[in-house]
C-alpha atoms as a PDB file:
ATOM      1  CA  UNK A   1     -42.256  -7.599   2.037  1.00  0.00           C
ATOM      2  CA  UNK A   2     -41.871 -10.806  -0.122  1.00  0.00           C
ATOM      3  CA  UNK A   3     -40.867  -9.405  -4.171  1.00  0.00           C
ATOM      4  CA  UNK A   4     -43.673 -11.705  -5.455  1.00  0.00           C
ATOM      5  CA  UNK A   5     -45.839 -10.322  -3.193  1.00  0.00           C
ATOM      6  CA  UNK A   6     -45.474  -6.720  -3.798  1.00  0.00           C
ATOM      7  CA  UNK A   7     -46.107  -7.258  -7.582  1.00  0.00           C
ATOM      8  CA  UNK A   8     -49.048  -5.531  -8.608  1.00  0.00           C
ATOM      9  CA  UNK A   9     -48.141  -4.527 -12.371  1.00  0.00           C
ATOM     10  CA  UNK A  10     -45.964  -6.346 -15.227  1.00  0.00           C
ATOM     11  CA  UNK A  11     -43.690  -3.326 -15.184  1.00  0.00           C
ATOM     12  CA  UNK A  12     -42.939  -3.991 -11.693  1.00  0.00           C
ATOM     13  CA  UNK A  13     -43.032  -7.998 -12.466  1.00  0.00           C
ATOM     14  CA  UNK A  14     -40.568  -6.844 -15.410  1.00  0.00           C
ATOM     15  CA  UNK A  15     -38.095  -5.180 -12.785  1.00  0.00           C
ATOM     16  CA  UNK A  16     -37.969  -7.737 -10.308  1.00  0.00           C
ATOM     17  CA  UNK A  17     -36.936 -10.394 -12.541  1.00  0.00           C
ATOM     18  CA  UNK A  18     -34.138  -7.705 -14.172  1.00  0.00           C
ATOM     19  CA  UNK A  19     -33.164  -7.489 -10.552  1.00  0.00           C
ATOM     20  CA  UNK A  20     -32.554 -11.230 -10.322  1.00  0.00           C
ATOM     21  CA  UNK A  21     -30.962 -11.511 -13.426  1.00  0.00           C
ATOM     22  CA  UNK A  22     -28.633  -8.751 -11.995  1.00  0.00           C
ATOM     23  CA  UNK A  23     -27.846 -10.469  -9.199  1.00  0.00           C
ATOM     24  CA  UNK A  24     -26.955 -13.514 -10.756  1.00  0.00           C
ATOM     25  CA  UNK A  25     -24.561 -11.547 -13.468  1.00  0.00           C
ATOM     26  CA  UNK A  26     -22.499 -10.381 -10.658  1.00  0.00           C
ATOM     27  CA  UNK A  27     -22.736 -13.979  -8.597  1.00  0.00           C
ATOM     28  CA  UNK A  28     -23.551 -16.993 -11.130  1.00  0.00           C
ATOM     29  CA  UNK A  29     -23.951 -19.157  -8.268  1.00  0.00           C
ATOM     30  CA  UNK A  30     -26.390 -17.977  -6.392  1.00  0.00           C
ATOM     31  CA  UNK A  31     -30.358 -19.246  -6.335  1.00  0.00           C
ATOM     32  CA  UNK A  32     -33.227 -16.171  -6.657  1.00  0.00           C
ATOM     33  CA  UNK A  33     -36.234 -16.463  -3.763  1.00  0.00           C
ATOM     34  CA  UNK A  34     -38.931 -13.960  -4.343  1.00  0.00           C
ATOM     35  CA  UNK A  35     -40.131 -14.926  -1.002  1.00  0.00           C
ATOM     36  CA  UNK A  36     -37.736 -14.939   1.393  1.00  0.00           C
ATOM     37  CA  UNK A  37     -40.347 -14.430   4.471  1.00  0.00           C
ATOM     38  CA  UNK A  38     -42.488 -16.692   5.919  1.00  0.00           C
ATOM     39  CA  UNK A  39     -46.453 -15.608   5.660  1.00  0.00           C
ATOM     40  CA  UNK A  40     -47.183 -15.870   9.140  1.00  0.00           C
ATOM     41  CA  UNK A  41     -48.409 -13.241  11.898  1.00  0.00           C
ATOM     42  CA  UNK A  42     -45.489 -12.569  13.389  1.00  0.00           C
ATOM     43  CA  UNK A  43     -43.869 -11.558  10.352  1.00  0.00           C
ATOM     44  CA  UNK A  44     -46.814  -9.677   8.705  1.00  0.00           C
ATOM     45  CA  UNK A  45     -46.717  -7.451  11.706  1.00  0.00           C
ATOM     46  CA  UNK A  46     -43.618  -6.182  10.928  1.00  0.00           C
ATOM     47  CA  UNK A  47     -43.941  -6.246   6.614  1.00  0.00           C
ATOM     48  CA  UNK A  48     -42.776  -3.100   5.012  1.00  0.00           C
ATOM     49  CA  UNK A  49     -45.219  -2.083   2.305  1.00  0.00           C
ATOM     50  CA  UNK A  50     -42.630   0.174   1.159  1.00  0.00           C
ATOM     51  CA  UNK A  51     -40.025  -2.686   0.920  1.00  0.00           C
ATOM     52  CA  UNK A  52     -39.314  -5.146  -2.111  1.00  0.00           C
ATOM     53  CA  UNK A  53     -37.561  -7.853  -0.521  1.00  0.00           C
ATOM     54  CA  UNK A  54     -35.811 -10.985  -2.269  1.00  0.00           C
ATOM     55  CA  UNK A  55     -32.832 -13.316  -1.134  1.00  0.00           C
ATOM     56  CA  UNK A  56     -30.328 -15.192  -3.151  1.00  0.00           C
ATOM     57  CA  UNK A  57     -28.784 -18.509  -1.565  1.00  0.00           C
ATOM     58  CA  UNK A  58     -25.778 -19.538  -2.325  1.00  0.00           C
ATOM     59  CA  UNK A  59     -24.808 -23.703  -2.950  1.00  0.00           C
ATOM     60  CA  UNK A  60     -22.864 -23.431   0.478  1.00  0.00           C
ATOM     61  CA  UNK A  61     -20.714 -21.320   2.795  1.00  0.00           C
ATOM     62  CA  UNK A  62     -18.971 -18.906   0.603  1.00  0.00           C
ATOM     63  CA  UNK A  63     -15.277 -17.408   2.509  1.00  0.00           C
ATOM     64  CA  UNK A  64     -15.136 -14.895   0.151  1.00  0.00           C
ATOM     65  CA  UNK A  65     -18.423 -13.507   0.976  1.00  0.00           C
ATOM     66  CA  UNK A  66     -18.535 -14.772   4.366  1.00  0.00           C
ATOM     67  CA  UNK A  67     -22.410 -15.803   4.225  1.00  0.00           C
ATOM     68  CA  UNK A  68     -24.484 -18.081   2.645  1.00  0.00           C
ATOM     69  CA  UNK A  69     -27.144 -16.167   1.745  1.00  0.00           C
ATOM     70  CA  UNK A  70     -28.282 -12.406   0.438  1.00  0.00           C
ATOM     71  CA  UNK A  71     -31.078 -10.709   1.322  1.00  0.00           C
ATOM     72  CA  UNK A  72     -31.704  -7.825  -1.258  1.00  0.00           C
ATOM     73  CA  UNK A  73     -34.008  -5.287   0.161  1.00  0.00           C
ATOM     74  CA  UNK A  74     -35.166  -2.477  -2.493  1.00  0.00           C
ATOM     75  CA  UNK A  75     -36.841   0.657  -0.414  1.00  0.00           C
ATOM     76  CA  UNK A  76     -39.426   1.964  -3.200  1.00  0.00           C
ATOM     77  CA  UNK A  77     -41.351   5.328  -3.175  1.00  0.00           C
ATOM     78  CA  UNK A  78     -44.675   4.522  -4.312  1.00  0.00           C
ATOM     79  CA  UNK A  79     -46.633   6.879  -6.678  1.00  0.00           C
ATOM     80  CA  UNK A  80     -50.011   8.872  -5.515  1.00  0.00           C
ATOM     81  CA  UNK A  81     -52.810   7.370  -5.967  1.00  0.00           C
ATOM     82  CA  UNK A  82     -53.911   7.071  -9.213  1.00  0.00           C
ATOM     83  CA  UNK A  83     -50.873   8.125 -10.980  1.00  0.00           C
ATOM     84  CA  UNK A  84     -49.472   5.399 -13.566  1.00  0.00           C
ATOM     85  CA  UNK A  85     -45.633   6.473 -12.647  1.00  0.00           C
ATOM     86  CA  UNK A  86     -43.674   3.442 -11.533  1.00  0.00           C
ATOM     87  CA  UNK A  87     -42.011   3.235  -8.114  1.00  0.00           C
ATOM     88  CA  UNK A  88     -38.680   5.406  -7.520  1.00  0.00           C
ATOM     89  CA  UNK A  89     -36.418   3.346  -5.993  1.00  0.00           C
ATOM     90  CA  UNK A  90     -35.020   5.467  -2.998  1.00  0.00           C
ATOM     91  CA  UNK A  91     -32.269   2.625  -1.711  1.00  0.00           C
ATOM     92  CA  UNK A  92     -31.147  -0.925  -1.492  1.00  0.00           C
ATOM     93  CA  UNK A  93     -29.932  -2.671   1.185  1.00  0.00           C
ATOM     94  CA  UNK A  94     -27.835  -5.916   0.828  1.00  0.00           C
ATOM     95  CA  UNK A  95     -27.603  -8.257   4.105  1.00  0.00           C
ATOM     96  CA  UNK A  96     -25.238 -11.467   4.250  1.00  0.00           C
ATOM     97  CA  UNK A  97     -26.525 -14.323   6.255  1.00  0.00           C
ATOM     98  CA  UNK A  98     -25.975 -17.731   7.694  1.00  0.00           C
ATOM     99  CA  UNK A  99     -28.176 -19.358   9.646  1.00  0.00           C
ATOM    100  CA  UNK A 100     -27.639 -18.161  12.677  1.00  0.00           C
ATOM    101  CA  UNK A 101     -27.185 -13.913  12.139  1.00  0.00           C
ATOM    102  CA  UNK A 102     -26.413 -11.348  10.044  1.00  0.00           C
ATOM    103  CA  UNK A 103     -22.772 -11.081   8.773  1.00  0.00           C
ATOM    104  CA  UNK A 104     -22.326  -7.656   7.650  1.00  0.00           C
ATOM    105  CA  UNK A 105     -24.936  -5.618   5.854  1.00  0.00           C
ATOM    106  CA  UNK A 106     -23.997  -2.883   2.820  1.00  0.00           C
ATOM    107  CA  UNK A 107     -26.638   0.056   2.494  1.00  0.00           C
ATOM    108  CA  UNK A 108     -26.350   2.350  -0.306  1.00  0.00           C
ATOM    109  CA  UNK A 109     -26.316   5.520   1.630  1.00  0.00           C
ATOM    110  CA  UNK A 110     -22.646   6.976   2.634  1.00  0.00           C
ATOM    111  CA  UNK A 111     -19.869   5.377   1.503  1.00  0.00           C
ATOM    112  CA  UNK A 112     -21.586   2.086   0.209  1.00  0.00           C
ATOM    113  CA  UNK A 113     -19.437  -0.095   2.417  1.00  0.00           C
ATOM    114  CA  UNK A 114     -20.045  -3.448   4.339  1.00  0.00           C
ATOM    115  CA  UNK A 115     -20.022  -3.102   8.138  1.00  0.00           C
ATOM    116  CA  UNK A 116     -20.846  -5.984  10.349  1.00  0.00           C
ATOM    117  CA  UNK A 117     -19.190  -8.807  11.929  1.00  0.00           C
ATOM    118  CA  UNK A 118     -17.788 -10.801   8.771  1.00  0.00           C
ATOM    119  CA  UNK A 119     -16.729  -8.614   6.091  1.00  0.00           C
ATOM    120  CA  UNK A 120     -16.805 -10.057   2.764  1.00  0.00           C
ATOM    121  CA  UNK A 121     -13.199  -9.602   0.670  1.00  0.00           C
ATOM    122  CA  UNK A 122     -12.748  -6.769  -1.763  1.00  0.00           C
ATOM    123  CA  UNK A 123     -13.451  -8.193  -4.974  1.00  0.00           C
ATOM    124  CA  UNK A 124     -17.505  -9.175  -3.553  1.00  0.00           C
ATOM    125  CA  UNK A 125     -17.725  -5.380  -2.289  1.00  0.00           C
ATOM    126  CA  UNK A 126     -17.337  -4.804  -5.855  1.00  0.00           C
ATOM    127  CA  UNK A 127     -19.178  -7.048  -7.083  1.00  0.00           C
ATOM    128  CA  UNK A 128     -21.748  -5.831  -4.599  1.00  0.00           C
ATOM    129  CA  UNK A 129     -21.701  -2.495  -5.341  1.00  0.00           C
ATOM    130  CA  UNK A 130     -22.016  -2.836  -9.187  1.00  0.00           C
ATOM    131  CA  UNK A 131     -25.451  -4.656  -8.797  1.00  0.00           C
ATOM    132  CA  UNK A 132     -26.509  -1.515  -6.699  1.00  0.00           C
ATOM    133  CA  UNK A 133     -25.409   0.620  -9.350  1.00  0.00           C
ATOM    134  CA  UNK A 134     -27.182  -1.658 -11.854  1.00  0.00           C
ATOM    135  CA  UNK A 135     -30.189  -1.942  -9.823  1.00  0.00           C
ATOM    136  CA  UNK A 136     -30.719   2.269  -9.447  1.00  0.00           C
ATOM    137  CA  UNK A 137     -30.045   2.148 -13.389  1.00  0.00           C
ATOM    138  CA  UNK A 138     -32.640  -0.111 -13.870  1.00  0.00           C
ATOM    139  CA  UNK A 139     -35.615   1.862 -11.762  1.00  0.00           C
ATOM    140  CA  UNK A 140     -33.868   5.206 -13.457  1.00  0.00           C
ATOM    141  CA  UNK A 141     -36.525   7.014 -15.378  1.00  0.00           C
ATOM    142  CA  UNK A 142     -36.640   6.112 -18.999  1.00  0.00           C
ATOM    143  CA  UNK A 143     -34.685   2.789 -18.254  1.00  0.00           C
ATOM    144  CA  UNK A 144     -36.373  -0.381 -20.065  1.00  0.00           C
ATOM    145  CA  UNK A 145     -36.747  -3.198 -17.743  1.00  0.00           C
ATOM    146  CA  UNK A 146     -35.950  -5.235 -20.370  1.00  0.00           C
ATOM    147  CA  UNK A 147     -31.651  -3.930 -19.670  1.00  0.00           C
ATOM    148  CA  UNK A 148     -30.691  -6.619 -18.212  1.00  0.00           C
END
């Protein structure tokens, strides 16, 4: 589901801006969109409640990422009901994109490495892979979300 929609506390609020702020340390280019899907039936039928979704675009075709576009997708374990405890964060998934399909896709389960069509060169795995670290730091418990 859209990031801004998902929002239901200023902790949370807190996070997902760290998250963008993240992103943008590791690619300074690149545009934050807490709403990268459209709010129509179609795609409501399909809306993870237990997915924080936001994209990053970047000013054109990138070679060295082989997409224009990133869709971050944070999995989140919610707390019970009526428990204060933030959402764990359980994974993140990173998609490239153009307009016309996925590129390559980097999960962080396994090895944490791109598969897909389009790999992106070494240096943007990298880069890619420290934001995921960065991210799980941020949703650790006892991290502020004021570290980025």
């Amino acid at each position: 589901m859209n990031a801004s929609d998902q929002v239901r506390s200023v902790e949370l609020a807190q996070r997902v801006a760290s998250v963008a702020v993240l992103f943008r340390q590791h690619f300074p280019d690149a545009r934050a969109n807490l709403t990268p899907w459209r709010d129509d039936p179609q795609t409501r039928a399909y809306a993870e409640q237990d997915s924080l979704d936001l994209s990053f675009h970047l000013p054109g075709w990138s070679p060295r990422s082989q997409c224009r576009s990133f869709l971050v997708q944070l999995r989140l374990e919610q707390p019970p009901a009526g428990e204060s405890a933030r959402p764990r964060l359980l994974g993140v998934t990173i998609r490239g994109l153009t307009y016309e399909s996925e590129r390559w896709r980097l999960a962080s389960v396994g090895s944490w490495q791109p598969t897909g069509t389009h790999l992106p060169q070494p240096a943007v795995v990298e880069a890619l892979q420290g934001f995921v670290r960065d991210v799980f730091e941020l949703f650790s418990p006892g991290a502020s979300a004021h570290a980025a």
